[in-house]
Protein backbone atom coordinates (compact mmCIF):
# COMPACT_ATOMS: atom_id res chain seq x y z
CA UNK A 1 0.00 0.00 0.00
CA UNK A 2 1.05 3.41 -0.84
CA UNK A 3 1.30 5.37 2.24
CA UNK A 4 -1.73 8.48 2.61
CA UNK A 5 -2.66 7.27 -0.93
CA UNK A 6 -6.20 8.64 -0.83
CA UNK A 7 -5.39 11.78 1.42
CA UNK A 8 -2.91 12.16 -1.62
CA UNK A 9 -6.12 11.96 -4.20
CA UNK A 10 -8.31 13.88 -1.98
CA UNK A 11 -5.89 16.63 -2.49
CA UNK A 12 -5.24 16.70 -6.08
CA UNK A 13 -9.38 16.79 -5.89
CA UNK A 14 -9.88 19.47 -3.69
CA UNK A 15 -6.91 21.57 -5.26
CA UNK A 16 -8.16 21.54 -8.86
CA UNK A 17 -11.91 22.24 -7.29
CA UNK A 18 -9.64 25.30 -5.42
CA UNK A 19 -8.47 26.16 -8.71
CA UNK A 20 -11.68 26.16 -10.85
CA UNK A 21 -14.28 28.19 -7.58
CA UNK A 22 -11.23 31.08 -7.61
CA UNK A 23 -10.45 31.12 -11.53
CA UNK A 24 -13.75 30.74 -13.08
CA UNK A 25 -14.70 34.30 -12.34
CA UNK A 26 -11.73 35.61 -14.13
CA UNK A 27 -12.53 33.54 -17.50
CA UNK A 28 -14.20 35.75 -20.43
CA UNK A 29 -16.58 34.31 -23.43
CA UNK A 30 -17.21 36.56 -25.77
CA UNK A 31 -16.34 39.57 -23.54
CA UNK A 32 -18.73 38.45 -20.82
CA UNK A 33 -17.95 36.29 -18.01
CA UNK A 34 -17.98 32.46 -17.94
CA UNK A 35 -20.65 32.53 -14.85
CA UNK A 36 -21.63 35.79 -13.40
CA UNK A 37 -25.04 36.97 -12.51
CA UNK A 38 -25.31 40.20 -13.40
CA UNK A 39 -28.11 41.83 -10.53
CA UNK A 40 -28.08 45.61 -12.81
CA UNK A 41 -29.42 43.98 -15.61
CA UNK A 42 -30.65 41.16 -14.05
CA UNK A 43 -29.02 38.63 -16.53
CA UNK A 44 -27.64 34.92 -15.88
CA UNK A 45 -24.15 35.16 -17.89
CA UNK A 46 -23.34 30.98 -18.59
CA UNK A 47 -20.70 29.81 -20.95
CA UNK A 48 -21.48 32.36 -23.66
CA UNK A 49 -25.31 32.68 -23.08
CA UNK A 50 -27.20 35.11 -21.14
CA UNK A 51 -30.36 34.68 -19.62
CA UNK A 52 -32.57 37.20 -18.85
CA UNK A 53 -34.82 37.04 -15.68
CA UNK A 54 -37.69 36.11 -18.15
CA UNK A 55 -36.03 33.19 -18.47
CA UNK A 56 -35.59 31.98 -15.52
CA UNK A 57 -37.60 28.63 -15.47
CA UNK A 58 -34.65 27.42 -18.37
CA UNK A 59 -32.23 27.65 -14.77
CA UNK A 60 -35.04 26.22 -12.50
CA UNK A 61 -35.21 22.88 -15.27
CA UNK A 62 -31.34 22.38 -15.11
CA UNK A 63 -31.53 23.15 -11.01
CA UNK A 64 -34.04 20.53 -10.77
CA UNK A 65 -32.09 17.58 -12.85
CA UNK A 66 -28.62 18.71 -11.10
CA UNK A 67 -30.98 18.13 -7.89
CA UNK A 68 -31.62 14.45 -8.99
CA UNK A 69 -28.17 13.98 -10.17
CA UNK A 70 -27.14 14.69 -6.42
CA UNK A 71 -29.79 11.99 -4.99
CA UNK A 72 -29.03 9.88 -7.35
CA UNK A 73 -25.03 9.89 -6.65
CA UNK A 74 -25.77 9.88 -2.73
CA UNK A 75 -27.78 6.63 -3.15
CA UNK A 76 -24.90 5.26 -5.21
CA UNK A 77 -21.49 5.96 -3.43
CA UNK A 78 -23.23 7.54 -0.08
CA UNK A 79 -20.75 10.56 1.45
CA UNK A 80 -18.46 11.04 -1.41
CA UNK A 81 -19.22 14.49 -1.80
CA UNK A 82 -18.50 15.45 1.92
CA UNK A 83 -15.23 13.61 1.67
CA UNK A 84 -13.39 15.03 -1.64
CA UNK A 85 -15.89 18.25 -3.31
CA UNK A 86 -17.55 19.79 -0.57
CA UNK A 87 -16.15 23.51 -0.01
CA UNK A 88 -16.44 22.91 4.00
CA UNK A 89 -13.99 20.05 3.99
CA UNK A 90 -11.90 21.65 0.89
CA UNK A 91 -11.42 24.97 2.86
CA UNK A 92 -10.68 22.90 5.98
CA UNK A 93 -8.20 21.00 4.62
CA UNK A 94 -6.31 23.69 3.03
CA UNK A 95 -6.19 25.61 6.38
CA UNK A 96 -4.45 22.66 8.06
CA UNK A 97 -2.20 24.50 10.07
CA UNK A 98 -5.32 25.87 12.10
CA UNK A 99 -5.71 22.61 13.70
CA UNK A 100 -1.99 21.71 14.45
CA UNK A 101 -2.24 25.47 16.41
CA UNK A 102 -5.23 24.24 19.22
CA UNK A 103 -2.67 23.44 21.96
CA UNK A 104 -0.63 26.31 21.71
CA UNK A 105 -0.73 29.41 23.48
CA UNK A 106 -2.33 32.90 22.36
CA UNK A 107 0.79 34.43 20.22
CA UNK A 108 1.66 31.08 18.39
CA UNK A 109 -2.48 30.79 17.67
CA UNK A 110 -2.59 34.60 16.14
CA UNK A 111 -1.01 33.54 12.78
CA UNK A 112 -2.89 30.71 11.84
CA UNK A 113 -6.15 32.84 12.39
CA UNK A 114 -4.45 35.48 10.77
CA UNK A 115 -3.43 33.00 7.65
CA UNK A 116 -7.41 31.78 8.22
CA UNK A 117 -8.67 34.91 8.12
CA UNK A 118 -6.63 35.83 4.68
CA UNK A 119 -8.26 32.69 2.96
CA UNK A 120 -11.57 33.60 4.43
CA UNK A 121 -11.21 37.39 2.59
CA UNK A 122 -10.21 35.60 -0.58
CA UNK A 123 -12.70 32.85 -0.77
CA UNK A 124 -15.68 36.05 -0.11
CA UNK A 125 -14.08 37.93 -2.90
CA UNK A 126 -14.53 34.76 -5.15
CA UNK A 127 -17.79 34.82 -4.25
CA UNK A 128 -18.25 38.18 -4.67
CA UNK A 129 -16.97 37.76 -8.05
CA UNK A 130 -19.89 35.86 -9.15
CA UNK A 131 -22.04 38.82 -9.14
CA UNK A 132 -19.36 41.56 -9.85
CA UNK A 133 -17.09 40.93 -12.52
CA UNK A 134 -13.24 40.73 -11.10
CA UNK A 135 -11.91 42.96 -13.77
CA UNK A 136 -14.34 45.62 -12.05
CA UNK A 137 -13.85 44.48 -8.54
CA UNK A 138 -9.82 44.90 -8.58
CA UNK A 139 -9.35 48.18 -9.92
CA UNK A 140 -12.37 49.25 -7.77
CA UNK A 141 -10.79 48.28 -4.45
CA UNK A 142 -7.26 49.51 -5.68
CA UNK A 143 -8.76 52.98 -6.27
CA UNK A 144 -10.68 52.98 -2.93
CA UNK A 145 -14.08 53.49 -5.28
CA UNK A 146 -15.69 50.15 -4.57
CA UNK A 147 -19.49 50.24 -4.09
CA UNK A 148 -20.58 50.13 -0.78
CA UNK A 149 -23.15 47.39 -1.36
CA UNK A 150 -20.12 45.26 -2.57
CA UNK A 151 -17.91 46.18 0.89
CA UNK A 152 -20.55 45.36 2.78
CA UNK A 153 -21.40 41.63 0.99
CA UNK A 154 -17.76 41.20 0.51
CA UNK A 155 -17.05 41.90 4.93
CA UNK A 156 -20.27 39.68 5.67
CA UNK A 157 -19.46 36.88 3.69
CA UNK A 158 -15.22 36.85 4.81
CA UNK A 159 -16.74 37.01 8.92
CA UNK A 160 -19.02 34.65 8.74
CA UNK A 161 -16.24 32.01 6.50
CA UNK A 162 -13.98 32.97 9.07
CA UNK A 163 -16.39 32.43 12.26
CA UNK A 164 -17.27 28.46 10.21
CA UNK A 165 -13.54 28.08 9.21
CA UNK A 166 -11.75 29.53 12.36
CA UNK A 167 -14.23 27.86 15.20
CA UNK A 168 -16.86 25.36 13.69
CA UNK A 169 -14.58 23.39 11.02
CA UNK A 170 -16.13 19.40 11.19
CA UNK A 171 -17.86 20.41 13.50
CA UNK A 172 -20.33 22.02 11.34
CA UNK A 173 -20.05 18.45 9.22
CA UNK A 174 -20.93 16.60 12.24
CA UNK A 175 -23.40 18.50 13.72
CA UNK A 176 -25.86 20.97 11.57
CA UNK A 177 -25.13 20.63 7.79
CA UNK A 178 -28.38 19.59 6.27
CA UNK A 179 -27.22 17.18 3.45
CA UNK A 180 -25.54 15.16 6.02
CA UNK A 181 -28.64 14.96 7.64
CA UNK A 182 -30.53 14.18 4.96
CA UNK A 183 -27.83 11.24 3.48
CA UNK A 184 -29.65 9.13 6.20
CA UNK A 185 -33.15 8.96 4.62
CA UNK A 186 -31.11 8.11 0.81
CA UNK A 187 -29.02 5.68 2.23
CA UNK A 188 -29.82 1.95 1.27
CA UNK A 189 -27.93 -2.02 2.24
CA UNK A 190 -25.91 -1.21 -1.18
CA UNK A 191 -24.92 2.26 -1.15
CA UNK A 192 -20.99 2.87 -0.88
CA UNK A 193 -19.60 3.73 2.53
CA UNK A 194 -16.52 3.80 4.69
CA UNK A 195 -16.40 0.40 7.04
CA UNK A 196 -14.43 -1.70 9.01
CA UNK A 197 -14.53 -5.18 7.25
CA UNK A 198 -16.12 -7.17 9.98
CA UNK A 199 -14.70 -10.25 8.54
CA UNK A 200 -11.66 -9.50 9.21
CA UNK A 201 -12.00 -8.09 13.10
CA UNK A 202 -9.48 -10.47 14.45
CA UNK A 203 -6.70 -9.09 12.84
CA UNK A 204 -7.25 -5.72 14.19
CA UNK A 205 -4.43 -4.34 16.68
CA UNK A 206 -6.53 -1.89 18.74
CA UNK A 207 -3.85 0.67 18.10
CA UNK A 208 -7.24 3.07 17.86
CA UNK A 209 -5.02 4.79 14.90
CA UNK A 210 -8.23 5.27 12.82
CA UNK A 211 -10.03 7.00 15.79
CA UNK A 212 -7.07 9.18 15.99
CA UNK A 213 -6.88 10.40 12.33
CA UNK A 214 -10.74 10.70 12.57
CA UNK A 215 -11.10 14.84 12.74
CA UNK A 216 -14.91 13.99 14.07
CA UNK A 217 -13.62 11.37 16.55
CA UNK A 218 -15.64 8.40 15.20
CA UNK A 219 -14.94 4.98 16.06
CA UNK A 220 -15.45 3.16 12.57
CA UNK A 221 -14.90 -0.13 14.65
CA UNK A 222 -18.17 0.58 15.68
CA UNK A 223 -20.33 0.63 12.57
CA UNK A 224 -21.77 3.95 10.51
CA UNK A 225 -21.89 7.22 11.97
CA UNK A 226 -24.11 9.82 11.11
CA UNK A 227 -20.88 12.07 11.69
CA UNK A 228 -18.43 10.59 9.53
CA UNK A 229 -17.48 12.79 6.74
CA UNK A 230 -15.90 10.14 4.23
CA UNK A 231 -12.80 11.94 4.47
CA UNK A 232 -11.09 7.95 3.95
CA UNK A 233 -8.65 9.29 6.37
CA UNK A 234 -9.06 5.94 8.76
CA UNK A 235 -8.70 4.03 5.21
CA UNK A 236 -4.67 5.93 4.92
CA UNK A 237 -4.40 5.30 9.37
CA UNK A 238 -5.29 1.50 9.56
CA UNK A 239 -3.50 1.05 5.61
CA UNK A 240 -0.37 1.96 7.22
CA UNK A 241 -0.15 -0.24 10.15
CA UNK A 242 -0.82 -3.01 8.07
CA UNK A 243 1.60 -2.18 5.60
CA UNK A 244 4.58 -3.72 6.92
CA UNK A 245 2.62 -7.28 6.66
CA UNK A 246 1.84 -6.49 2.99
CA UNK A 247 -1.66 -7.06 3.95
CA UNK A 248 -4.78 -4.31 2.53
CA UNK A 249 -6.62 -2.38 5.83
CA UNK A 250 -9.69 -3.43 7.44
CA UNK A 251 -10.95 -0.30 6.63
CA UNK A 252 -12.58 0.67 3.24
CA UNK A 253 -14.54 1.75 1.03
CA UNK A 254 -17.47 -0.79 0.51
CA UNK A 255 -21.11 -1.13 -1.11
CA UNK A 256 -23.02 -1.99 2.02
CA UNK A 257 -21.32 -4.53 4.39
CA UNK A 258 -18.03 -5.56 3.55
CA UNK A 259 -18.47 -9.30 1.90
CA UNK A 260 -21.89 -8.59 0.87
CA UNK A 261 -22.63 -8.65 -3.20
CA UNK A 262 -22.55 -5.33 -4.35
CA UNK A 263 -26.12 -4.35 -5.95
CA UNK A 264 -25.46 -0.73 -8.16
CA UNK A 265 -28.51 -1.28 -10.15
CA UNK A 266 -31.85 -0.91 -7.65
CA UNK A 267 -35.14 0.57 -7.84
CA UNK A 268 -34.73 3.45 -6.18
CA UNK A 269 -31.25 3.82 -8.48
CA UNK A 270 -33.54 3.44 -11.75
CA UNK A 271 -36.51 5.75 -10.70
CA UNK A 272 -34.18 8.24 -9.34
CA UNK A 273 -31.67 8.22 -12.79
CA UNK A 274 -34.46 8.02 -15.04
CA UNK A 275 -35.67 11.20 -13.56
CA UNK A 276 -32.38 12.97 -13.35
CA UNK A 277 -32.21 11.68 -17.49
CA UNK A 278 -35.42 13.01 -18.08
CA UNK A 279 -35.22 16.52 -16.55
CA UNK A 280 -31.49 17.09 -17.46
CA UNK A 281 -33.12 15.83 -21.29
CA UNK A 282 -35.98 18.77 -20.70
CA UNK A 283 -33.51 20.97 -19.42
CA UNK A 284 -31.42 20.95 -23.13
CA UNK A 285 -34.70 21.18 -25.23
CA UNK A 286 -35.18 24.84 -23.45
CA UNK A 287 -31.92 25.78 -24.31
CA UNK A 288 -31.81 24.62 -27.91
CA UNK A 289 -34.99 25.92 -28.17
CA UNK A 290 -34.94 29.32 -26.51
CA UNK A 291 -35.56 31.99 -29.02
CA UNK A 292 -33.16 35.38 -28.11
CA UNK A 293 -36.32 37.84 -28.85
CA UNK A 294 -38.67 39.02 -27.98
CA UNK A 295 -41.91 41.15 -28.86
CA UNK A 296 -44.98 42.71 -27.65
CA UNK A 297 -47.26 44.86 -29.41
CA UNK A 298 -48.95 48.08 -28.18
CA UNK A 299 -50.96 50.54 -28.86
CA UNK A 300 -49.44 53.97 -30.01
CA UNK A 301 -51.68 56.83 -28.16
CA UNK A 302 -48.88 59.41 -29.42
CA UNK A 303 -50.42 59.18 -32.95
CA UNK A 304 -54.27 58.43 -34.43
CA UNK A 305 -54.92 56.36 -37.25
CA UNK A 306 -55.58 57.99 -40.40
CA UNK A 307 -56.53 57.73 -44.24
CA UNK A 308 -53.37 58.20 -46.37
CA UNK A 309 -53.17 60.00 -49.91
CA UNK A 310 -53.89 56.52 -51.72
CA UNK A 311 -56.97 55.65 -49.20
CA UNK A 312 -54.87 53.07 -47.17
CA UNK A 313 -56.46 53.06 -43.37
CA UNK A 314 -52.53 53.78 -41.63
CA UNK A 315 -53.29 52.10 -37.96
CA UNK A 316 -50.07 53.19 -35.87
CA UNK A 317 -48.76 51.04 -32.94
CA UNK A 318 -45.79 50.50 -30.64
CA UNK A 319 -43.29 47.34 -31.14
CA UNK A 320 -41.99 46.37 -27.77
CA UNK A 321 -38.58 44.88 -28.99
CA UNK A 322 -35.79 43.36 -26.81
CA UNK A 323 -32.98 41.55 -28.27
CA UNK A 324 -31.47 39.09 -25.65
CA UNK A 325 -28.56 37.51 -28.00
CA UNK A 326 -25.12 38.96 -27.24
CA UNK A 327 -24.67 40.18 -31.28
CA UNK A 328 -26.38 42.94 -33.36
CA UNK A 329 -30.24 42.15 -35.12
CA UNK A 330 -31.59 43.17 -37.99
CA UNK A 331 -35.13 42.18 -38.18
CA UNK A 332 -37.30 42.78 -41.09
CA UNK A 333 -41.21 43.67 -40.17
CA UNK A 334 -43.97 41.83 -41.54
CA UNK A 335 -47.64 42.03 -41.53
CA UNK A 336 -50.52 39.83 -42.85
CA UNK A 337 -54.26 39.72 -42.68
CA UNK A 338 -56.62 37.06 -43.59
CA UNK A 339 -53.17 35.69 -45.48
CA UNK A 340 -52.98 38.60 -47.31
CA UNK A 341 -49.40 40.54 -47.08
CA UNK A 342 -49.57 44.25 -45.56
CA UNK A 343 -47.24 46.78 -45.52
CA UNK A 344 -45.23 48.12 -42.98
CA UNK A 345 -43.13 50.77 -42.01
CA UNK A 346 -40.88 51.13 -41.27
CA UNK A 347 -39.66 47.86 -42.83
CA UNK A 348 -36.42 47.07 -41.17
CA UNK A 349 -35.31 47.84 -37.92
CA UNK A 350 -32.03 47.21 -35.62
CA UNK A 351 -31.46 46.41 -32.24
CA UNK A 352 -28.11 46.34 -30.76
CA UNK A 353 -26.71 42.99 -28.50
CA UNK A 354 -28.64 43.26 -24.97
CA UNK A 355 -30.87 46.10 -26.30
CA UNK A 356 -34.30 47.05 -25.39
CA UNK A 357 -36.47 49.50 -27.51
CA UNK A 358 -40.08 50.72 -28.27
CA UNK A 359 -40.37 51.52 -32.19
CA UNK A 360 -43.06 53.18 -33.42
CA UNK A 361 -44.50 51.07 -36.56
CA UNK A 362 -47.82 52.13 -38.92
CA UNK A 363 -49.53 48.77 -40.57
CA UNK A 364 -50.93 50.50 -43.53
CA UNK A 365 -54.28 48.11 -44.50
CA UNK A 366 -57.77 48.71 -47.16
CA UNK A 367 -60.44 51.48 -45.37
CA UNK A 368 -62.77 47.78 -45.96
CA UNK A 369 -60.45 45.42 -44.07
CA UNK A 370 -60.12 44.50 -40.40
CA UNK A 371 -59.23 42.12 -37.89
CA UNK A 372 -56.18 40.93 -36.07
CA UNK A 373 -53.04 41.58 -38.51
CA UNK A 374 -50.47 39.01 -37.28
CA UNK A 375 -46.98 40.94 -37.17
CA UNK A 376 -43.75 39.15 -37.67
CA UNK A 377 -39.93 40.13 -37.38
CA UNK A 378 -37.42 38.09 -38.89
CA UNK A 379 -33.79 38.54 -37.91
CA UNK A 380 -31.90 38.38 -40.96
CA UNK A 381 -29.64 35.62 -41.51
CA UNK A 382 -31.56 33.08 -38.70
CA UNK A 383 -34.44 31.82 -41.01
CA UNK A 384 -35.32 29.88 -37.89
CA UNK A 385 -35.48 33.30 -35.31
CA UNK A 386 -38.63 34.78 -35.83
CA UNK A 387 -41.07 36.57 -32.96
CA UNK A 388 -44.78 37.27 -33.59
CA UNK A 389 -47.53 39.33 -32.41
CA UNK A 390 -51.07 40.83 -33.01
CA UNK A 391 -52.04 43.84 -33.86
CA UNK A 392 -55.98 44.78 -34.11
CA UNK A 393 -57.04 46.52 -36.96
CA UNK A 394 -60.03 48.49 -36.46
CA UNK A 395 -62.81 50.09 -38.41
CA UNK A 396 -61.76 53.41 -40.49
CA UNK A 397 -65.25 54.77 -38.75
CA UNK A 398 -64.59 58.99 -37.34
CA UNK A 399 -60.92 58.33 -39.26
CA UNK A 400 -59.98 61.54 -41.64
């Protein structure tokens, strides 16, 4: 056995996770941010998309199957989360040298807080940075101009990290965190956990060196814990006591009971991935199928209809266009009535990336027809982007 081989893992794990929470804020696609919610405009920036508030129930879909993804990864392979992704234990474990500082005395305890506190300001910036871009937050705080709003989120969040980080640590795991809590209704006889192989309880030493690398003091000798954090350091502890007699640990990673046959594929595995499939299937559809504009029509009140030179009824209204797509749209306006083609004008209008605008269009129709006029913009060069809307066209009665 390789000695600390999974503390060695964990690490790797928890570093790259480090790496991606504190860089992601600082990569740009197509000069927006990666992820960023943007609260000004009230837009969802993802991976080169932005979604408006609108659009809303597209994040709600993929919430809900990334929801079911977790149950359904829980009911597999149990506490793996706590153990290796989970910020608590990540954080935790990269402050380190705030545990090995308990038994000392005031002076020699100051600079690991102080080192915990740094990490603390850090990890609130990153999390500031999901709502205020980096590139503004830096030069902001280097010129002494940053928004008060932003001190004041950016202060709360680094006391209260340092308050979980500095005093609570596992015991936060242990204790209070809901999704521990809630592990214990998803857990089944087959879902992976950390155990002492039973079968094997003769050849333990009592050396208790598991219960002293546990940081939540469990006793994995005695069965599962509600408290264990599948932090597999008892795995590395009892893996290096037997490593001299070339023999694997009593403690490990099992599905159920140790010498039990392993059963992956259950009912409650099925219902659950067929529903994380199905949502996370639905949640795609919206996305391929989300059209970037939008449009409502309204009545003008700024100008009356009237009779033009050549006797066409000119009915004037208000096009409530928003372009949600991150490029420049040219649409062209359309109208028809009972399938026959009206025209417009103006004919063609632009809206910049991200741009709202009310436009001001007359439908210009026979003094004999009327009805509801079905008006269509097209952006030009996406055949398949096209918005629609009504537009009642009334009587020419009292029109000069």
């Amino acid at each position: 056995m390789i000695r600390k081989r999974l503390r060695n893992w964990r690490w790797t794990a928890e570093i790259l996770q480090a790496a991606v929470i504190l860089g992601l804020p600082f990569l740009r696609i197509g000069g927006e941010s990666a992820l960023r919610f943007d609260i000004p405009t009230l837009r969802l920036h993802f991976f080169g998309t932005s979604l408006w508030m609108d659009e809303f129930f597209i994040v709600l879909a993929g919430i809900i199957s990334a929801i079911f993804l977790i149950i359904l990864v829980t009911q597999l392979f149990g506490r793996i989360w706590c153990g290796w992704l989970c910020p608590q234990t990540v954080l935790i474990d990269l402050t380190w040298f705030l545990d090995r500082a308990k038994n000392r005395n005031l002076i020699t305890k100051s600079l690991p807080y102080l080192m915990t506190l740094v990490v603390c300001m850090i990890v609130g910036a990153s999390l500031v940075w999901y709502f205020v871009s980096p590139y503004e937050f830096l030069p902001s705080l280097m010129k002494g101009t940053l928004a008060p709003t932003v001190w004041a989120f950016w202060i709360s969040l680094s006391v209260i990290l340092f308050l979980d980080y500095g005093f609570l640590r596992h015991t936060w795991c242990a204790t209070a965190c809901p999704y521990a809590k809630l592990q214990g209704a998803l857990f089944d006889s087959s879902t992976m956990v950390i155990a002492f192989d039973r079968s094997r309880q003769d050849e333990c030493m009592n050396c208790s060196a598991c219960v002293r690398a546990c940081p939540v003091n469990v006793d994995i000798r005695k069965g599962l814990s509600s408290a264990c954090i599948n932090c597999a350091e008892c795995i590395d502890a009892c893996s290096e006591k037997f490593r001299n007699k070339q023999r694997p640990g009593l403690i490990g990673y099992f599905f159920g009971q140790a010498g039990e046959p392993r059963r992956l594929v259950r009912i409650n595995t099925i219902l659950t991935g067929s529903a994380a499939a199905l949502s996370f299937i639905f949640f795609i559809w919206l996305a391929l199928t989300r059209n970037p504009y939008d449009l409502t029509i309204l009545p003008n009140h700024l100008t009356a209809p009237g009779i033009s030179e050549a006797g066409e009824l000119m009915s004037p209204y208000m096009l409530a266009v928003e372009n949600k797509s991150g490029e420049d749209a040219v649409f062209s306006v359309r109208a028809e009535l009972n399938n026959k083609r009206l025209k417009v004008l103006p004919e063609r209008i632009t809206l910049k990336a991200a741009e709202y605008r009310r436009l001001p269009i007359v439908i210009m129709s026979g003094q004999n027809e009327s009805g509801n006029a079905v008006v269509s913009l097209l952006a030009e060069g996406h055949a398949d982007r096209w918005i629609t809307g009504t537009a009642a066209i009334a009587s020419p009665k009292g029109v000069r």
